[in-house]
PDB file of N, CA and C in Angstrom:
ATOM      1  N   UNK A   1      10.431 -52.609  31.787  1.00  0.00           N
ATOM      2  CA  UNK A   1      10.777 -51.212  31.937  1.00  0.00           C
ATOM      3  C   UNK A   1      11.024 -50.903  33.403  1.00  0.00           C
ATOM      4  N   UNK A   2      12.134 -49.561  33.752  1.00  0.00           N
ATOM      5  CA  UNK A   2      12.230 -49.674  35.143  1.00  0.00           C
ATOM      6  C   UNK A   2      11.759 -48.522  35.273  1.00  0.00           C
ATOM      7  N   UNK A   3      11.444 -48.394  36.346  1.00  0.00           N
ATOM      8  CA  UNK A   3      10.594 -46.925  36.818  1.00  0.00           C
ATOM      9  C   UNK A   3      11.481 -46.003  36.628  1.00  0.00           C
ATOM     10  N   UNK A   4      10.779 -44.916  37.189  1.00  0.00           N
ATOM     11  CA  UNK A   4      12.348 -43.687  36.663  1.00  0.00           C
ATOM     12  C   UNK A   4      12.201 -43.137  38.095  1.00  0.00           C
ATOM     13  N   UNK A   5      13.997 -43.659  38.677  1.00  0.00           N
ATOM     14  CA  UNK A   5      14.254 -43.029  39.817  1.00  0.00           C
ATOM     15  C   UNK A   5      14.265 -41.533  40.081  1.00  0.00           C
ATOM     16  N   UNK A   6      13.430 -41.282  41.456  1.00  0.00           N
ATOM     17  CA  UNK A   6      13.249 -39.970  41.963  1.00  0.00           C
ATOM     18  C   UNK A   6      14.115 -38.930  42.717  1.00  0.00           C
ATOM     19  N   UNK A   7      15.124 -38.317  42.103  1.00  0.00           N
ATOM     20  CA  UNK A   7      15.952 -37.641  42.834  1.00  0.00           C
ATOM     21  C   UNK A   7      15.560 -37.096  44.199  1.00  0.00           C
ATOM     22  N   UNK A   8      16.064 -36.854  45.586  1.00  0.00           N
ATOM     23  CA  UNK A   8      15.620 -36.328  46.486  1.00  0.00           C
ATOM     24  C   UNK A   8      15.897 -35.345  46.589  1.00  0.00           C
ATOM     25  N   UNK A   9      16.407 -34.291  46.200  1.00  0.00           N
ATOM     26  CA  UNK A   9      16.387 -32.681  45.911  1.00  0.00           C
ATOM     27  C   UNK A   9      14.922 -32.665  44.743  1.00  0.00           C
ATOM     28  N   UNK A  10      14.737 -33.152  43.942  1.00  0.00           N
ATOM     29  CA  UNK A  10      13.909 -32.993  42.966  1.00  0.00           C
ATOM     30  C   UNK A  10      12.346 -32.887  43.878  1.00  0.00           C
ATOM     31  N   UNK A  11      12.712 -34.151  44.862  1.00  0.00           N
ATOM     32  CA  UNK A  11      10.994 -34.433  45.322  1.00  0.00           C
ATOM     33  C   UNK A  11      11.230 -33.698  46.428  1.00  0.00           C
ATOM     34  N   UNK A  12      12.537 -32.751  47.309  1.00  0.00           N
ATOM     35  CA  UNK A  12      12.246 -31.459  48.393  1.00  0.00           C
ATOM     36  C   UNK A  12      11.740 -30.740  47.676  1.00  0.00           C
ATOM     37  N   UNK A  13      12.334 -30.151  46.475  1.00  0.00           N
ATOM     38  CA  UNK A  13      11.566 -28.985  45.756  1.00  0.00           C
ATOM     39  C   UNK A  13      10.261 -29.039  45.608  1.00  0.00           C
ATOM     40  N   UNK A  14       9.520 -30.048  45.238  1.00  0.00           N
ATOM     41  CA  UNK A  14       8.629 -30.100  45.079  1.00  0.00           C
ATOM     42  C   UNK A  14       7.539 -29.669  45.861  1.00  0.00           C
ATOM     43  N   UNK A  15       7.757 -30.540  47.249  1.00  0.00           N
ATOM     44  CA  UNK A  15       7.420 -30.405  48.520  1.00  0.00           C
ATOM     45  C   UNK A  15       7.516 -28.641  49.128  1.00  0.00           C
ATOM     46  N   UNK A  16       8.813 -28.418  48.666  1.00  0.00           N
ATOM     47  CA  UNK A  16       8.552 -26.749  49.166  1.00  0.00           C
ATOM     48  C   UNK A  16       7.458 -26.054  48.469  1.00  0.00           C
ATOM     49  N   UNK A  17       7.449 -26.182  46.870  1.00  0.00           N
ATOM     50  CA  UNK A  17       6.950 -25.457  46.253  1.00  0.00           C
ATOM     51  C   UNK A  17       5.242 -25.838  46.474  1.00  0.00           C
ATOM     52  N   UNK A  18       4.988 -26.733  46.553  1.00  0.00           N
ATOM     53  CA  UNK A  18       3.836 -27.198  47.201  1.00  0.00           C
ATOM     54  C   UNK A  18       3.098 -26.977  48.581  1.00  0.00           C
ATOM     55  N   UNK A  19       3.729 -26.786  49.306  1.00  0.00           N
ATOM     56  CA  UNK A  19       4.080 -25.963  50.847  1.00  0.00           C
ATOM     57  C   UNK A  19       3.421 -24.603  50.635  1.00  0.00           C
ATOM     58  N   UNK A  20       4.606 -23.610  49.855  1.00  0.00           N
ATOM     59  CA  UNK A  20       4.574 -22.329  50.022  1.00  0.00           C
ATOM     60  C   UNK A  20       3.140 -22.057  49.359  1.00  0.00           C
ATOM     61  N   UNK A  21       2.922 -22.425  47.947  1.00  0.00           N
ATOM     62  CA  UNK A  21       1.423 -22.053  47.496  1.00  0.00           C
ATOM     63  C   UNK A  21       0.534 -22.527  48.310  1.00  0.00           C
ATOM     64  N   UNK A  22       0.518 -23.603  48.901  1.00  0.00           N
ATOM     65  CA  UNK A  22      -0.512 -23.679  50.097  1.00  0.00           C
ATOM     66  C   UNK A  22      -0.993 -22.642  51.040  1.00  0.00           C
ATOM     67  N   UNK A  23       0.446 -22.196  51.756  1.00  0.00           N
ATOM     68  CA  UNK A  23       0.172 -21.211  52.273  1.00  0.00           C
ATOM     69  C   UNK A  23       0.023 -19.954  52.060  1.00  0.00           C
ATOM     70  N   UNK A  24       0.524 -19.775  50.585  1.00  0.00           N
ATOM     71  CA  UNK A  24      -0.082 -18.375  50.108  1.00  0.00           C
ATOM     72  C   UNK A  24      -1.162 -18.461  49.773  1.00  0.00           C
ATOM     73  N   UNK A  25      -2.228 -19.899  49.828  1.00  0.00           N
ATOM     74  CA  UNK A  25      -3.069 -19.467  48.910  1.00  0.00           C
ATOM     75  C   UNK A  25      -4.390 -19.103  50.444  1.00  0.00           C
ATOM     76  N   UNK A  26      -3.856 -19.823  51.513  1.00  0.00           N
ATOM     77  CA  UNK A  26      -4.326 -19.684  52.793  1.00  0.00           C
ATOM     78  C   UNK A  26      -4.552 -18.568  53.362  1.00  0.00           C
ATOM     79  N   UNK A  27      -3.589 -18.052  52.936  1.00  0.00           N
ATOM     80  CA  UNK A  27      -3.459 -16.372  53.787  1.00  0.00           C
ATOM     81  C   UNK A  27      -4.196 -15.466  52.630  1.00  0.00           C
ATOM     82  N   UNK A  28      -4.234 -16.161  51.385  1.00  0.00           N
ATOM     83  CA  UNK A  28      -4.991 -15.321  50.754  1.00  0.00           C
ATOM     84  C   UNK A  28      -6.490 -15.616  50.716  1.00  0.00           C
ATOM     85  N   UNK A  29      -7.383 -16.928  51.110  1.00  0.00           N
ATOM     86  CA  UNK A  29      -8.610 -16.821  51.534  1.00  0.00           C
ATOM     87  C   UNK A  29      -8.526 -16.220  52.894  1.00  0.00           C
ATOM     88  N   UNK A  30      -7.869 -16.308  53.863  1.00  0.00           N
ATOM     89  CA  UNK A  30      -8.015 -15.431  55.276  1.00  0.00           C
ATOM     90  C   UNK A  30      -8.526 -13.846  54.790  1.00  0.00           C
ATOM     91  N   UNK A  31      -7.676 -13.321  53.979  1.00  0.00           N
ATOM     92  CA  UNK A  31      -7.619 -11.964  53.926  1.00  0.00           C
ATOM     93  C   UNK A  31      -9.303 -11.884  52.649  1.00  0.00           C
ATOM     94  N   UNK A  32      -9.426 -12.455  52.010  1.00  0.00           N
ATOM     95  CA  UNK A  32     -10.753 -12.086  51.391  1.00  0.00           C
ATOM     96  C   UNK A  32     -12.148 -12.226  52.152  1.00  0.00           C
ATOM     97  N   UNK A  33     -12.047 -13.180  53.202  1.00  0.00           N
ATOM     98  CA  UNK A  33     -12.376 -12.934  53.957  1.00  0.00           C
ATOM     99  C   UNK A  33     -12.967 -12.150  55.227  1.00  0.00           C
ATOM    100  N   UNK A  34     -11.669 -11.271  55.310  1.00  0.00           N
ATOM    101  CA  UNK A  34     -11.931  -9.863  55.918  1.00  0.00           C
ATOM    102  C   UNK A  34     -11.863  -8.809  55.062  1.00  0.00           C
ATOM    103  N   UNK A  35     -12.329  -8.847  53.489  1.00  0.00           N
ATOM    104  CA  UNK A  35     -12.827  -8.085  52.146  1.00  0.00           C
ATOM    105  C   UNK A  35     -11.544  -7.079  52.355  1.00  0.00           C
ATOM    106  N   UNK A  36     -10.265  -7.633  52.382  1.00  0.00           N
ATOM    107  CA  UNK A  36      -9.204  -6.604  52.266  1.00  0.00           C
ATOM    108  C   UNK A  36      -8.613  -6.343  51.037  1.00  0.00           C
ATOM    109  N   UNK A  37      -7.770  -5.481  50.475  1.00  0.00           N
ATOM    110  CA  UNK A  37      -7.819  -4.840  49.057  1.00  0.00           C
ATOM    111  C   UNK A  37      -7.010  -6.038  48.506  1.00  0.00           C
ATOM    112  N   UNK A  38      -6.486  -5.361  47.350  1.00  0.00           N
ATOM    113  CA  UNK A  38      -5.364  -6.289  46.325  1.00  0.00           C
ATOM    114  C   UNK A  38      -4.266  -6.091  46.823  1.00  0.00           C
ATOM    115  N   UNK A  39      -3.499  -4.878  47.653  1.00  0.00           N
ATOM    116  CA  UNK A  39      -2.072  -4.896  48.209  1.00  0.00           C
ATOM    117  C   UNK A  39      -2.703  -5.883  49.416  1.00  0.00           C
ATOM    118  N   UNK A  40      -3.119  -5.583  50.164  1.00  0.00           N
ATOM    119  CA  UNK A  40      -3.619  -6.332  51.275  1.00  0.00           C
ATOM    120  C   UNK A  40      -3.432  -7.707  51.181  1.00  0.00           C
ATOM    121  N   UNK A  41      -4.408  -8.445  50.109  1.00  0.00           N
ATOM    122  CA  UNK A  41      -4.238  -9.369  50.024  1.00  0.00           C
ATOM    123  C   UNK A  41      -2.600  -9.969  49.875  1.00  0.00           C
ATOM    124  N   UNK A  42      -2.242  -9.732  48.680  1.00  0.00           N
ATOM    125  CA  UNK A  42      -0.750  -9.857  48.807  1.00  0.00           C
ATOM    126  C   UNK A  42       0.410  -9.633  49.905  1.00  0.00           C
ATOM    127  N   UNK A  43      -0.147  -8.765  51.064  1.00  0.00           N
ATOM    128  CA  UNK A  43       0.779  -9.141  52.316  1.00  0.00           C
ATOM    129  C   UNK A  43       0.863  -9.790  52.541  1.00  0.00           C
ATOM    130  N   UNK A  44      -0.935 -10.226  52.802  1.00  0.00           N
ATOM    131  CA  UNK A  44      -0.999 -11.559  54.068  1.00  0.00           C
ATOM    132  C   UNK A  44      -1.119 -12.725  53.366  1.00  0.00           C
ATOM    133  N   UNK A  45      -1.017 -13.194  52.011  1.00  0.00           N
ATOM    134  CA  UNK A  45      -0.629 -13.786  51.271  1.00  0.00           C
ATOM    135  C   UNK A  45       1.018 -13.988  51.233  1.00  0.00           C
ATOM    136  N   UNK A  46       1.729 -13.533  50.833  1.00  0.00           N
ATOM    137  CA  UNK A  46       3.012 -13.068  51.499  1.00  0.00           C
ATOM    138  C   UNK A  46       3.701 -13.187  52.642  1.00  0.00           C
ATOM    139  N   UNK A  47       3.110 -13.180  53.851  1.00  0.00           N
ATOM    140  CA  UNK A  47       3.350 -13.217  55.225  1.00  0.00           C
ATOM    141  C   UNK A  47       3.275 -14.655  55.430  1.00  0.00           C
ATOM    142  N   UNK A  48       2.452 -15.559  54.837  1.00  0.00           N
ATOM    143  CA  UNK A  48       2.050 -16.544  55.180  1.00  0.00           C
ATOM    144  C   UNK A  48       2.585 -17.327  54.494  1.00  0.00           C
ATOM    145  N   UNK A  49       2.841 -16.921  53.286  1.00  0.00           N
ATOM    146  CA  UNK A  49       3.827 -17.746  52.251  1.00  0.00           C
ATOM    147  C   UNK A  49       5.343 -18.516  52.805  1.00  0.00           C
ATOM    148  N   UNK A  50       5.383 -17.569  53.196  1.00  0.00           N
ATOM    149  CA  UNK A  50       7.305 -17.338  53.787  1.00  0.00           C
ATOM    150  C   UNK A  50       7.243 -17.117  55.202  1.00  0.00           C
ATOM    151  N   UNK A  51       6.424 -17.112  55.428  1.00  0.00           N
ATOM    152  CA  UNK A  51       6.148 -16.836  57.272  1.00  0.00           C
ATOM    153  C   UNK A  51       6.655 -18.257  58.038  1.00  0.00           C
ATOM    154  N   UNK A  52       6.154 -19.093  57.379  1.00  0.00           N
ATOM    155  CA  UNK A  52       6.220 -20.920  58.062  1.00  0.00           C
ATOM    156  C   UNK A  52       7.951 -20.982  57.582  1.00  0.00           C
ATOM    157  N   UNK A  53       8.425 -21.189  56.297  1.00  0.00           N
ATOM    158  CA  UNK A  53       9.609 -21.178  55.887  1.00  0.00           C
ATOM    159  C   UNK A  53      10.711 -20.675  56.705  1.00  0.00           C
ATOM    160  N   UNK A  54      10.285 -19.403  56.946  1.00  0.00           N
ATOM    161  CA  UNK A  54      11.504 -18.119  57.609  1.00  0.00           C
ATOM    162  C   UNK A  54      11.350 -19.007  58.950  1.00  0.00           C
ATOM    163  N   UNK A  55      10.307 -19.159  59.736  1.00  0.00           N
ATOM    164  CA  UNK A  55      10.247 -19.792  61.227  1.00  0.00           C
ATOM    165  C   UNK A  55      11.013 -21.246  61.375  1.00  0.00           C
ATOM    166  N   UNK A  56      10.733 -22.149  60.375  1.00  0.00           N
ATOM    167  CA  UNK A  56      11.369 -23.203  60.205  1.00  0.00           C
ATOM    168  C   UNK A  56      13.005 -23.326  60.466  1.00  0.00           C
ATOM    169  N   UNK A  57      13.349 -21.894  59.468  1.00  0.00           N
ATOM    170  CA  UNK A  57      14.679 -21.954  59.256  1.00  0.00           C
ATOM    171  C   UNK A  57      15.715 -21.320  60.403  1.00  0.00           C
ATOM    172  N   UNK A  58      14.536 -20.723  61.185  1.00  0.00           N
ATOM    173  CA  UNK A  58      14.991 -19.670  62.453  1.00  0.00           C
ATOM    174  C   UNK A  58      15.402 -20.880  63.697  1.00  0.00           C
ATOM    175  N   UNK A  59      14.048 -21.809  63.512  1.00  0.00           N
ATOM    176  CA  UNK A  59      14.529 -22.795  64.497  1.00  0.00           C
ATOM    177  C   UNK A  59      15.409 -24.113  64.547  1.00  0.00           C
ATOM    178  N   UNK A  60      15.865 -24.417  63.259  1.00  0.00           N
ATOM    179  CA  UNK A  60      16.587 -25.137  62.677  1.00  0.00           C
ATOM    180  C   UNK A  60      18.078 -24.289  62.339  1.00  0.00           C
ATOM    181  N   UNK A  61      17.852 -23.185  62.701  1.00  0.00           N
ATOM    182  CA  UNK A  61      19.422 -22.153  62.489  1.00  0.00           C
ATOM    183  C   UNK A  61      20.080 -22.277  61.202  1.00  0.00           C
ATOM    184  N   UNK A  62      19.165 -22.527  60.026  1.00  0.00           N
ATOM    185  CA  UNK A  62      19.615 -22.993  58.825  1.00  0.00           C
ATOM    186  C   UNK A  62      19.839 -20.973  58.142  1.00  0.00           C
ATOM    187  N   UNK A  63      21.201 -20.353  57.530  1.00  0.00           N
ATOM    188  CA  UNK A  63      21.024 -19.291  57.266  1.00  0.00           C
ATOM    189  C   UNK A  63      21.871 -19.793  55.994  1.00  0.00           C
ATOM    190  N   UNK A  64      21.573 -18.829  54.964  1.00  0.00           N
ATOM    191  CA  UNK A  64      20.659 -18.258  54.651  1.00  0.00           C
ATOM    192  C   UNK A  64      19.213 -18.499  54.333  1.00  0.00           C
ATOM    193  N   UNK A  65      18.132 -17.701  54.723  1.00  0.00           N
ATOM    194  CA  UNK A  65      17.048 -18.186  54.814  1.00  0.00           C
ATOM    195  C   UNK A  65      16.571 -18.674  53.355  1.00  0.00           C
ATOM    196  N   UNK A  66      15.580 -19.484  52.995  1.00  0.00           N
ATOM    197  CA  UNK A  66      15.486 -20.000  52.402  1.00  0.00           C
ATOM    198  C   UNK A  66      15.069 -19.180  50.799  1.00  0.00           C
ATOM    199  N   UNK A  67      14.209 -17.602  51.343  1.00  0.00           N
ATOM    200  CA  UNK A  67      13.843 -16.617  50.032  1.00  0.00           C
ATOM    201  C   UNK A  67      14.827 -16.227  50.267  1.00  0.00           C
ATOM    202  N   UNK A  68      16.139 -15.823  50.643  1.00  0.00           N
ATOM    203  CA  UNK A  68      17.602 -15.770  50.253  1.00  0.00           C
ATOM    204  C   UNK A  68      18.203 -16.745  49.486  1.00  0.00           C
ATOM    205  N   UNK A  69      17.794 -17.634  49.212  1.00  0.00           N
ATOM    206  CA  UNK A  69      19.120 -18.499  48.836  1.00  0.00           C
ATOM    207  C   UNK A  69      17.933 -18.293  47.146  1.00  0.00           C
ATOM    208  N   UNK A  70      16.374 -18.711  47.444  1.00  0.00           N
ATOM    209  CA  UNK A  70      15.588 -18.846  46.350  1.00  0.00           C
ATOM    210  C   UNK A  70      14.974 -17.492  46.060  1.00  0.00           C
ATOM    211  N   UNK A  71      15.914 -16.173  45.346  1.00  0.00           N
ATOM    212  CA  UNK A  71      15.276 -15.072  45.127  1.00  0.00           C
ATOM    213  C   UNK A  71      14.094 -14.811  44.704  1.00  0.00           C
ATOM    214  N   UNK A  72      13.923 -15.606  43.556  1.00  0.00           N
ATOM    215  CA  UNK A  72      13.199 -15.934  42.159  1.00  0.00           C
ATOM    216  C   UNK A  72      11.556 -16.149  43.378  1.00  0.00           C
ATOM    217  N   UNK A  73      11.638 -16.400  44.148  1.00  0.00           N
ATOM    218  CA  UNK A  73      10.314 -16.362  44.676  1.00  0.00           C
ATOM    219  C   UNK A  73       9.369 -15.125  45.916  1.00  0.00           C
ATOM    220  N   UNK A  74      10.823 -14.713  45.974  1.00  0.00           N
ATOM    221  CA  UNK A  74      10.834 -13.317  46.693  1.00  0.00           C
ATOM    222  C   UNK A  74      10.205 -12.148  45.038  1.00  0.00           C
ATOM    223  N   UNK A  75      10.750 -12.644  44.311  1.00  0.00           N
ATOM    224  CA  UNK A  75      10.121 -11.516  43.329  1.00  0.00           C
ATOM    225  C   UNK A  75       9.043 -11.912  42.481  1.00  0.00           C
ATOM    226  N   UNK A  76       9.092 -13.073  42.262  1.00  0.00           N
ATOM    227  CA  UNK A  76       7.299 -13.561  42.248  1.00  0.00           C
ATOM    228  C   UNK A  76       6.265 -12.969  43.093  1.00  0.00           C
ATOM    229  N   UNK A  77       6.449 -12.703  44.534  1.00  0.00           N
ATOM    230  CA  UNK A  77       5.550 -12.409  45.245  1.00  0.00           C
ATOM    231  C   UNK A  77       5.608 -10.721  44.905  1.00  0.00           C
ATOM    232  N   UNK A  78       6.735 -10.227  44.680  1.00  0.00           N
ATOM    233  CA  UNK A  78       6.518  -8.624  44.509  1.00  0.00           C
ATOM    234  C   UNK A  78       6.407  -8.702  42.975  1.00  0.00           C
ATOM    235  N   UNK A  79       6.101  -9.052  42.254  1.00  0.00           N
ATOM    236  CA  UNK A  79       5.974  -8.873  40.945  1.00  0.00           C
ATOM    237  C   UNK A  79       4.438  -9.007  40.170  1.00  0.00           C
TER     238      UNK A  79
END
């Protein structure tokens, strides 16, 4: 049997999506931390999510930014 080759868009996605919950989930122990509400949390949950991403893409001059191109996660976070 042969292994089953790994697309490399398949294993970036991954990697992003693995990324971003990291860091949302980061910014969301920071903020419980400082016993801040449920919108609260979700800022800086939020901020931190897409905060590393947006900077990445600012210094790499890659446009459109990356919750532009991937809406669907811009409204996850407001949803």
């Amino acid at each position: 049997m042969t292994p089953p080759v790994i697309n490399f868009s398949t294993l970036q996605a991954a990697v992003e999506v693995a990324a971003t919950l990291a860091f949302a989930l980061s910014g969301l122990l920071a903020g419980a931390r400082k016993q801040l509400d449920a919108v609260g949390l979700c800022v800086v949950a939020g901020l931190s999510a897409f905060g590393g991403g947006t900077l990445r893409d600012v210094l790499l001059d890659r446009r459109p930014f990356f919750w532009v191109e991937h809406a669907d996660w811009l409204w996850a976070l407001l949803g």
